[in-house]
PDB file of N, CA and C in Angstrom:
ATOM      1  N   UNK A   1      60.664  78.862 -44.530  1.00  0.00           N
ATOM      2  CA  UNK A   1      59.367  78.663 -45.170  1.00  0.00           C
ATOM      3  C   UNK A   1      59.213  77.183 -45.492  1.00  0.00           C
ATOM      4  N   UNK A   2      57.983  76.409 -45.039  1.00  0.00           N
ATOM      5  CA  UNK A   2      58.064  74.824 -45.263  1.00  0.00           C
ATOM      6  C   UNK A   2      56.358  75.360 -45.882  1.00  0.00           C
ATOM      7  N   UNK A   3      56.955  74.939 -47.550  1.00  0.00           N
ATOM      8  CA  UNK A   3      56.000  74.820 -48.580  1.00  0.00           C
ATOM      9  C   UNK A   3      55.625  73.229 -48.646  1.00  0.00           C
ATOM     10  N   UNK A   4      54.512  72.965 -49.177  1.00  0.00           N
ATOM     11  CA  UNK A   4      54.296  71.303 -49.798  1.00  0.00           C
ATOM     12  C   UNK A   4      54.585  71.796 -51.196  1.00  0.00           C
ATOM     13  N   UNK A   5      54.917  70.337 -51.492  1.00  0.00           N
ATOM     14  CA  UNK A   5      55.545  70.344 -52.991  1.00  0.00           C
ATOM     15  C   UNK A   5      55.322  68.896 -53.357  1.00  0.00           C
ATOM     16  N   UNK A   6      55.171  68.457 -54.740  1.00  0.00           N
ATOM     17  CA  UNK A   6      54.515  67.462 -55.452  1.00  0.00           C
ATOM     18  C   UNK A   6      56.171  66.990 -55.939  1.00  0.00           C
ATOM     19  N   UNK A   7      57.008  67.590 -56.561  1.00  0.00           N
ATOM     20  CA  UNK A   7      58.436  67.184 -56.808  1.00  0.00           C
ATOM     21  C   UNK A   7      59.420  67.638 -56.353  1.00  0.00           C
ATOM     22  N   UNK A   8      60.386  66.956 -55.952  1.00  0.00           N
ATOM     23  CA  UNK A   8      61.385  67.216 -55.714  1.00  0.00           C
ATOM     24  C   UNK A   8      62.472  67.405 -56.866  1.00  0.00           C
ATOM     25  N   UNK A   9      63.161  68.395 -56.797  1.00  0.00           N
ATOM     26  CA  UNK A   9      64.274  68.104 -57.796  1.00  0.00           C
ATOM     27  C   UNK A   9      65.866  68.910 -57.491  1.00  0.00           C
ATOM     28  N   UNK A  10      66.734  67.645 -56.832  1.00  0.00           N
ATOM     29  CA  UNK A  10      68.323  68.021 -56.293  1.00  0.00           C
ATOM     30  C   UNK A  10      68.811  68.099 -57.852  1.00  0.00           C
ATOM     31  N   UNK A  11      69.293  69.207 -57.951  1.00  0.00           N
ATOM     32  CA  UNK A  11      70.602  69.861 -58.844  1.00  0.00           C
ATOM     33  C   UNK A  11      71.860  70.114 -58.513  1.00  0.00           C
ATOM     34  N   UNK A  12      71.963  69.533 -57.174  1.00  0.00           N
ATOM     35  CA  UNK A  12      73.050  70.118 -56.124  1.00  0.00           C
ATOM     36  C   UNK A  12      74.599  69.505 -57.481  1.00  0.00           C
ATOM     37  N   UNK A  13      75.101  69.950 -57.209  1.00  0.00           N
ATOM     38  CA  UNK A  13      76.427  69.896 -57.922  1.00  0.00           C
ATOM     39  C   UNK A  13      76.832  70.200 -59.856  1.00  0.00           C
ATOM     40  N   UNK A  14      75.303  69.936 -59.915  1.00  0.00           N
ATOM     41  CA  UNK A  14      75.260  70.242 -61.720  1.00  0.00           C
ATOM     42  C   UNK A  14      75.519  72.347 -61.678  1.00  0.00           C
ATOM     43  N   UNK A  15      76.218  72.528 -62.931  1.00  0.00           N
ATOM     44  CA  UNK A  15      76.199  73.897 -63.383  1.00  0.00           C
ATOM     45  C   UNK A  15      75.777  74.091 -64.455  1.00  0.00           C
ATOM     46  N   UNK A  16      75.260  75.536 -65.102  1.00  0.00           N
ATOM     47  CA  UNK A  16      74.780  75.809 -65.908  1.00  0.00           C
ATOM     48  C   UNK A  16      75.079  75.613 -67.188  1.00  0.00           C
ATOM     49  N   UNK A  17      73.924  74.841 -68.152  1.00  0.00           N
ATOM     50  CA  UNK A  17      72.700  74.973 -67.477  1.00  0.00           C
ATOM     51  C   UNK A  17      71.981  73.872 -67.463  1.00  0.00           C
ATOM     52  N   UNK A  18      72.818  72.937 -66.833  1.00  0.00           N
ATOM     53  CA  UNK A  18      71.756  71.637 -66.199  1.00  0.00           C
ATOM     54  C   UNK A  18      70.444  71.616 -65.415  1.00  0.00           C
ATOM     55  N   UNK A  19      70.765  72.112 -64.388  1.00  0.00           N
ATOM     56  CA  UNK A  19      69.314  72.429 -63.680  1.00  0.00           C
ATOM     57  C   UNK A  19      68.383  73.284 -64.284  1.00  0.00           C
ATOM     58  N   UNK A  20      68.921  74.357 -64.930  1.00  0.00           N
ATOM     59  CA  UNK A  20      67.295  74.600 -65.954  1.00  0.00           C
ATOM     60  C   UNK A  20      66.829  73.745 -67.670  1.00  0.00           C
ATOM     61  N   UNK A  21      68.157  72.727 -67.084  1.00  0.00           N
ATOM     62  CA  UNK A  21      67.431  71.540 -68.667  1.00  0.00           C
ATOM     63  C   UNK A  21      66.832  71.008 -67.602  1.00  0.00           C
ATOM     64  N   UNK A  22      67.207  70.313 -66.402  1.00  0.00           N
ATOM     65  CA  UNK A  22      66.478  69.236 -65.829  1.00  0.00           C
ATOM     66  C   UNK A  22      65.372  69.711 -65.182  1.00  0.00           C
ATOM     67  N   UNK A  23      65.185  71.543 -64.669  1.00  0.00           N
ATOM     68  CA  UNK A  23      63.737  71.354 -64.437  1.00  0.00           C
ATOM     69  C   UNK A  23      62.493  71.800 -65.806  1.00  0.00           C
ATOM     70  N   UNK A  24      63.171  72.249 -66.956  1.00  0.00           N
ATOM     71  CA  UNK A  24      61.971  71.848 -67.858  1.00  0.00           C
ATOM     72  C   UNK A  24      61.618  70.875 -68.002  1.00  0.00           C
ATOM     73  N   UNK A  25      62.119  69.655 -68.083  1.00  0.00           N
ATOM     74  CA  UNK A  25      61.642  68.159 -68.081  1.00  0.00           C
ATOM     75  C   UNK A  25      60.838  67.744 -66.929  1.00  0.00           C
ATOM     76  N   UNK A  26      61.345  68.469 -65.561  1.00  0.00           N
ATOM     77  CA  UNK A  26      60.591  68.116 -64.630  1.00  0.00           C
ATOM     78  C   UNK A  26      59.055  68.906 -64.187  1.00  0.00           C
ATOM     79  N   UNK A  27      59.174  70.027 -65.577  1.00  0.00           N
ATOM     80  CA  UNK A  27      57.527  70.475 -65.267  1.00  0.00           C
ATOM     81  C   UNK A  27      56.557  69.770 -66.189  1.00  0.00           C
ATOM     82  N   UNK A  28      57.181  68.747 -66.667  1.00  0.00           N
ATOM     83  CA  UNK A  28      56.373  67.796 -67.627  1.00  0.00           C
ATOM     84  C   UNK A  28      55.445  66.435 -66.848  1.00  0.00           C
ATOM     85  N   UNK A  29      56.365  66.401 -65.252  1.00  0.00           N
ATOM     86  CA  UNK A  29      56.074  65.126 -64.668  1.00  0.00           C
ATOM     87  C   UNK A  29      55.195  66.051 -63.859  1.00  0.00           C
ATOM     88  N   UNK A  30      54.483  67.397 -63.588  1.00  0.00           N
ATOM     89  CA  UNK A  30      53.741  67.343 -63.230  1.00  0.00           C
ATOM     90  C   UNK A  30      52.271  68.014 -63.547  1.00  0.00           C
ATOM     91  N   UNK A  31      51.453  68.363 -63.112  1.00  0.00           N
ATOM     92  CA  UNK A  31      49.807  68.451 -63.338  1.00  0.00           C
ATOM     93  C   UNK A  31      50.240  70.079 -63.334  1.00  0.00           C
ATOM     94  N   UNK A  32      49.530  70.637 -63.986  1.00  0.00           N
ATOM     95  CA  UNK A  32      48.930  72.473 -64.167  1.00  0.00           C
ATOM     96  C   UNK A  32      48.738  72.182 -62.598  1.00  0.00           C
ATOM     97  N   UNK A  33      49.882  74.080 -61.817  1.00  0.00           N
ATOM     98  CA  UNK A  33      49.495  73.272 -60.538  1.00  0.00           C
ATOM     99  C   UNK A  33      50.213  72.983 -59.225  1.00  0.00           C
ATOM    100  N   UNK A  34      51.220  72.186 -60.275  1.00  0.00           N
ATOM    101  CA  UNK A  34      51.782  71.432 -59.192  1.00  0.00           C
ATOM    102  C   UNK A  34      52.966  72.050 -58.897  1.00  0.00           C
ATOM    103  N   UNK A  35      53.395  71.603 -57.464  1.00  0.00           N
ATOM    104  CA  UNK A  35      55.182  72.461 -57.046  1.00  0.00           C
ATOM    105  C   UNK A  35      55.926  71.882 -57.181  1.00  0.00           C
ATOM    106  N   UNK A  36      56.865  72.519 -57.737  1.00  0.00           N
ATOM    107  CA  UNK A  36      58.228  71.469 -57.683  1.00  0.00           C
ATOM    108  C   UNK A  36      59.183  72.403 -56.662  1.00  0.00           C
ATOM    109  N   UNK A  37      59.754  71.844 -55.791  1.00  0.00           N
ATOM    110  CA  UNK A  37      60.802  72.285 -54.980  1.00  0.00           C
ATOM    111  C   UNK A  37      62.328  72.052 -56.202  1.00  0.00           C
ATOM    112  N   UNK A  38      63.325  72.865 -56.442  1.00  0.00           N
ATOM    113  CA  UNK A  38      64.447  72.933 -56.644  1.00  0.00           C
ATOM    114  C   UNK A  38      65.557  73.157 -55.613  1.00  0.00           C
ATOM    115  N   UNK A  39      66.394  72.515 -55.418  1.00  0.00           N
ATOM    116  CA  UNK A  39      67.694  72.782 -54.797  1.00  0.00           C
ATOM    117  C   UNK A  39      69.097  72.853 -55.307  1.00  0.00           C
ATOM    118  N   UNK A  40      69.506  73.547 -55.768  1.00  0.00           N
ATOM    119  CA  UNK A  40      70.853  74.415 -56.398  1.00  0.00           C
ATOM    120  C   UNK A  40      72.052  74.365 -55.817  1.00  0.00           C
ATOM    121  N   UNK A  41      72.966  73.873 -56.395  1.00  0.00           N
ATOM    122  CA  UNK A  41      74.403  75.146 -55.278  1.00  0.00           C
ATOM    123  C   UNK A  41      75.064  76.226 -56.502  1.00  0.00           C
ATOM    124  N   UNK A  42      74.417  76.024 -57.547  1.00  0.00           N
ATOM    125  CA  UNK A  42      75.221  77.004 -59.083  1.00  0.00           C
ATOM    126  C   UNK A  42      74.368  78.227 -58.796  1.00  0.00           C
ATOM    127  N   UNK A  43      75.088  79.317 -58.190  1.00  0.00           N
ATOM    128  CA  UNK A  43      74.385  80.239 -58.155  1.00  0.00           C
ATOM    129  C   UNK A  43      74.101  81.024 -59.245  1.00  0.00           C
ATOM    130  N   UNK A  44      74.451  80.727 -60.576  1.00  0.00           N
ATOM    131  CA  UNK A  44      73.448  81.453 -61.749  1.00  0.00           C
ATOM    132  C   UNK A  44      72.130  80.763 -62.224  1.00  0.00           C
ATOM    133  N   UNK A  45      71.661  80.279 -61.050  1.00  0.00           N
ATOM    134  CA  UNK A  45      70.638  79.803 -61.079  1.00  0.00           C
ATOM    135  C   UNK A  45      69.539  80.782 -60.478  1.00  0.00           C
ATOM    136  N   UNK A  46      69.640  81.140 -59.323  1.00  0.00           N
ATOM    137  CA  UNK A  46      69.076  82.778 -59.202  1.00  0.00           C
ATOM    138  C   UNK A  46      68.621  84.004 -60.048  1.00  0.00           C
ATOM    139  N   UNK A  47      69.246  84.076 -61.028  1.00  0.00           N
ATOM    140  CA  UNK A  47      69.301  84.540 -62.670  1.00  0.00           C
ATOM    141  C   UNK A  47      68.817  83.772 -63.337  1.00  0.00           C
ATOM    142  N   UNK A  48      68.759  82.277 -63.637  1.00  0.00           N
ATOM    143  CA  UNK A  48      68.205  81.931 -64.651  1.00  0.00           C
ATOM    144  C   UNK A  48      66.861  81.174 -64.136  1.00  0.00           C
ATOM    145  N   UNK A  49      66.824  80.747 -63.089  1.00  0.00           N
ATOM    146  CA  UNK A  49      65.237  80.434 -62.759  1.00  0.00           C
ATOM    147  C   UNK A  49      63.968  81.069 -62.846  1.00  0.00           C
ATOM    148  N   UNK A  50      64.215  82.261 -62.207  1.00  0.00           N
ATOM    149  CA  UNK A  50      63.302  83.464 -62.230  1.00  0.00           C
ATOM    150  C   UNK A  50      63.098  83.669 -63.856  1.00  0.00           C
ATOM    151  N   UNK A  51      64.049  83.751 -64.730  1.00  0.00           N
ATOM    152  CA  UNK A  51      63.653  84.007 -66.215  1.00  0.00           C
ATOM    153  C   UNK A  51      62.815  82.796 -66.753  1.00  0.00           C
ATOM    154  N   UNK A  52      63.582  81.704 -66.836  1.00  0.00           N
ATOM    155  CA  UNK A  52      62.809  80.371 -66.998  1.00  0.00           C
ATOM    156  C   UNK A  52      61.137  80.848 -66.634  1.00  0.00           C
ATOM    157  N   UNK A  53      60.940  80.789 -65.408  1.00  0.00           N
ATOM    158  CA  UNK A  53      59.484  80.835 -64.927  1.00  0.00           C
ATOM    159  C   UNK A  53      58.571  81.774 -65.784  1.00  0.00           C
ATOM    160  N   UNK A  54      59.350  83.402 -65.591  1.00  0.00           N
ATOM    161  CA  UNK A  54      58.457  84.333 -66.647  1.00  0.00           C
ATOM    162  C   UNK A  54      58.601  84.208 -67.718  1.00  0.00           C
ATOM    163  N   UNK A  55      59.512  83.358 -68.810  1.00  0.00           N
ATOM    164  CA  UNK A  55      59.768  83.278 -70.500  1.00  0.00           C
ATOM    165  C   UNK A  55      58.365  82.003 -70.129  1.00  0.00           C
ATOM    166  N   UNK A  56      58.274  81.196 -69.502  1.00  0.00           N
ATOM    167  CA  UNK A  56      57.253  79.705 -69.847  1.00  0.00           C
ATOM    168  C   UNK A  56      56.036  79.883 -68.797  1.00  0.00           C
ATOM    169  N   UNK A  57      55.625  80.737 -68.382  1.00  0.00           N
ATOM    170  CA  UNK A  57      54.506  81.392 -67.427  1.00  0.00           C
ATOM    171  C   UNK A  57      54.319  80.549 -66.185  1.00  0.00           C
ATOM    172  N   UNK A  58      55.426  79.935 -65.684  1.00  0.00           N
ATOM    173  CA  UNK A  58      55.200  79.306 -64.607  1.00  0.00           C
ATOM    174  C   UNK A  58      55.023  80.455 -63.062  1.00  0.00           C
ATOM    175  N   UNK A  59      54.830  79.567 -62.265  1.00  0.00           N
ATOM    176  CA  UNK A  59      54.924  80.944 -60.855  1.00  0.00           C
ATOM    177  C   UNK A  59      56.359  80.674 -60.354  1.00  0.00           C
ATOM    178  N   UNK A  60      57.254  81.167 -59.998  1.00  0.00           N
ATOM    179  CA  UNK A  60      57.965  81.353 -58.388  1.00  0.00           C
ATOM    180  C   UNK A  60      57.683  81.797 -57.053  1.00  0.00           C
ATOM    181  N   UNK A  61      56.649  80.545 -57.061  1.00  0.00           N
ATOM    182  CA  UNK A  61      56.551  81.141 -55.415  1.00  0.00           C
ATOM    183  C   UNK A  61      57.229  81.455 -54.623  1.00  0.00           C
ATOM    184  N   UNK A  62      58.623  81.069 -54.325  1.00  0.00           N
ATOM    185  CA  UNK A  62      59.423  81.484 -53.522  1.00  0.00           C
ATOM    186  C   UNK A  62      60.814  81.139 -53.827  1.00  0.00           C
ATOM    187  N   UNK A  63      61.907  82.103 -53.896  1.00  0.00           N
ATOM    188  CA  UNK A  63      63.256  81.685 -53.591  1.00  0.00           C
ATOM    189  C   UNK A  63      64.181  82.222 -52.447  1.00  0.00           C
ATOM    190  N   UNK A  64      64.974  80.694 -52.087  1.00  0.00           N
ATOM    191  CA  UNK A  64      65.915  81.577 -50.802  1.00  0.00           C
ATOM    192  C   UNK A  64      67.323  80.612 -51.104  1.00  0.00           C
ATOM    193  N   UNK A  65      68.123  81.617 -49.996  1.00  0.00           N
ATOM    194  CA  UNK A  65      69.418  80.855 -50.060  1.00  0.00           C
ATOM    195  C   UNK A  65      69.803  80.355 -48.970  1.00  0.00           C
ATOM    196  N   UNK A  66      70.719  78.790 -48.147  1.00  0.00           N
ATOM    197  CA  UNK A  66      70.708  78.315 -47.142  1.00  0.00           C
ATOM    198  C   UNK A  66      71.668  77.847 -47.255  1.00  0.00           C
ATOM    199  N   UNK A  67      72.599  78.064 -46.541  1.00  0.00           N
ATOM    200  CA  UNK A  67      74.291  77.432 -46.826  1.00  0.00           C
ATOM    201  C   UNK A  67      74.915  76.986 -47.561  1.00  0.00           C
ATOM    202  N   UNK A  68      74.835  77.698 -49.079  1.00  0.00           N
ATOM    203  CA  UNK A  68      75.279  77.563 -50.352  1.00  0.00           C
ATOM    204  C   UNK A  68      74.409  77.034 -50.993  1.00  0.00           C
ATOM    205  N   UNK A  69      72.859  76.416 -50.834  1.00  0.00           N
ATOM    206  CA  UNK A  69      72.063  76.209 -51.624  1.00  0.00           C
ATOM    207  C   UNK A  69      71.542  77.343 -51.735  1.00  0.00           C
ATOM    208  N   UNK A  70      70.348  77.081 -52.507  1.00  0.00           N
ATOM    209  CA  UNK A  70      69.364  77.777 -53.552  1.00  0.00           C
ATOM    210  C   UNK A  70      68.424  77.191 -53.628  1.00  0.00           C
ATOM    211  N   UNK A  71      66.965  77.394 -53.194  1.00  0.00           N
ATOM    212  CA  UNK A  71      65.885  77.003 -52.724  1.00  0.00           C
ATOM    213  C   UNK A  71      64.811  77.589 -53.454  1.00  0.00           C
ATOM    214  N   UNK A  72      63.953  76.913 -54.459  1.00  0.00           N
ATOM    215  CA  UNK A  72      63.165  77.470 -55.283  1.00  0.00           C
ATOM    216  C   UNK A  72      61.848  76.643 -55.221  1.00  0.00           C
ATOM    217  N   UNK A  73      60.591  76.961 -54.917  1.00  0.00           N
ATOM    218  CA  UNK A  73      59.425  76.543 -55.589  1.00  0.00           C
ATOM    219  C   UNK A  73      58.857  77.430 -55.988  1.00  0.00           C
ATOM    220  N   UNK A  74      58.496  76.094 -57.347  1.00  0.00           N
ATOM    221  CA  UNK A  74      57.759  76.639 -58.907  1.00  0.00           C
ATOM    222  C   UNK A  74      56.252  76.000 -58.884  1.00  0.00           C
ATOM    223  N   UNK A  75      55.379  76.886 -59.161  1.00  0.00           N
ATOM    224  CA  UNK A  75      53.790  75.981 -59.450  1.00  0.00           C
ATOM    225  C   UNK A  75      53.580  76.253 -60.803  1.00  0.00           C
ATOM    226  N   UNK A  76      53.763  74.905 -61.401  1.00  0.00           N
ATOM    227  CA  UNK A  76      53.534  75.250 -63.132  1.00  0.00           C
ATOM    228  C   UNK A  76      52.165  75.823 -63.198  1.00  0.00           C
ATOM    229  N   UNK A  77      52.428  76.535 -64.622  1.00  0.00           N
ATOM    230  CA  UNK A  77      51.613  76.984 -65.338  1.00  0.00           C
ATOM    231  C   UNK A  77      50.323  76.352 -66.167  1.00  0.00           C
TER     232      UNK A  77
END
């Protein structure tokens, strides 16, 4: 799936729960709206993204997994 996305944000090597501190900060850099692509290799990120999104009403448009990553876009709320 090749989404457009407004941010990028590599988490690759951080574990929990860095990447869901660093993408609340990163739904600040963008507009009601906008996508942020995430890329993971901590797979309790699968678990905690999806919650993130429905606890702060963001969307998950899509998640997948690709040779130990974790592939997420979010369109804030």
């Amino acid at each position: 799936m090749n989404l457009s996305f407004d941010l990028l944000l590599d988490t690759c090597g951080l574990l929990c729960p860095e990447p869901v501190m660093l993408l609340h900060g990163a739904v600040r850099d963008v507009s009601a709206g906008g996508v942020i692509k995430v890329i993971a290799t901590d797979p309790s990120t699968s678990r905690d993204i999806p919650k993130f999104c429905q606890f702060l009403g963001h969307e998950l448009i899509s998640s997948s997994e690709h040779d130990d990553h974790y592939i997420y876009f979010i369109r804030r709320g």
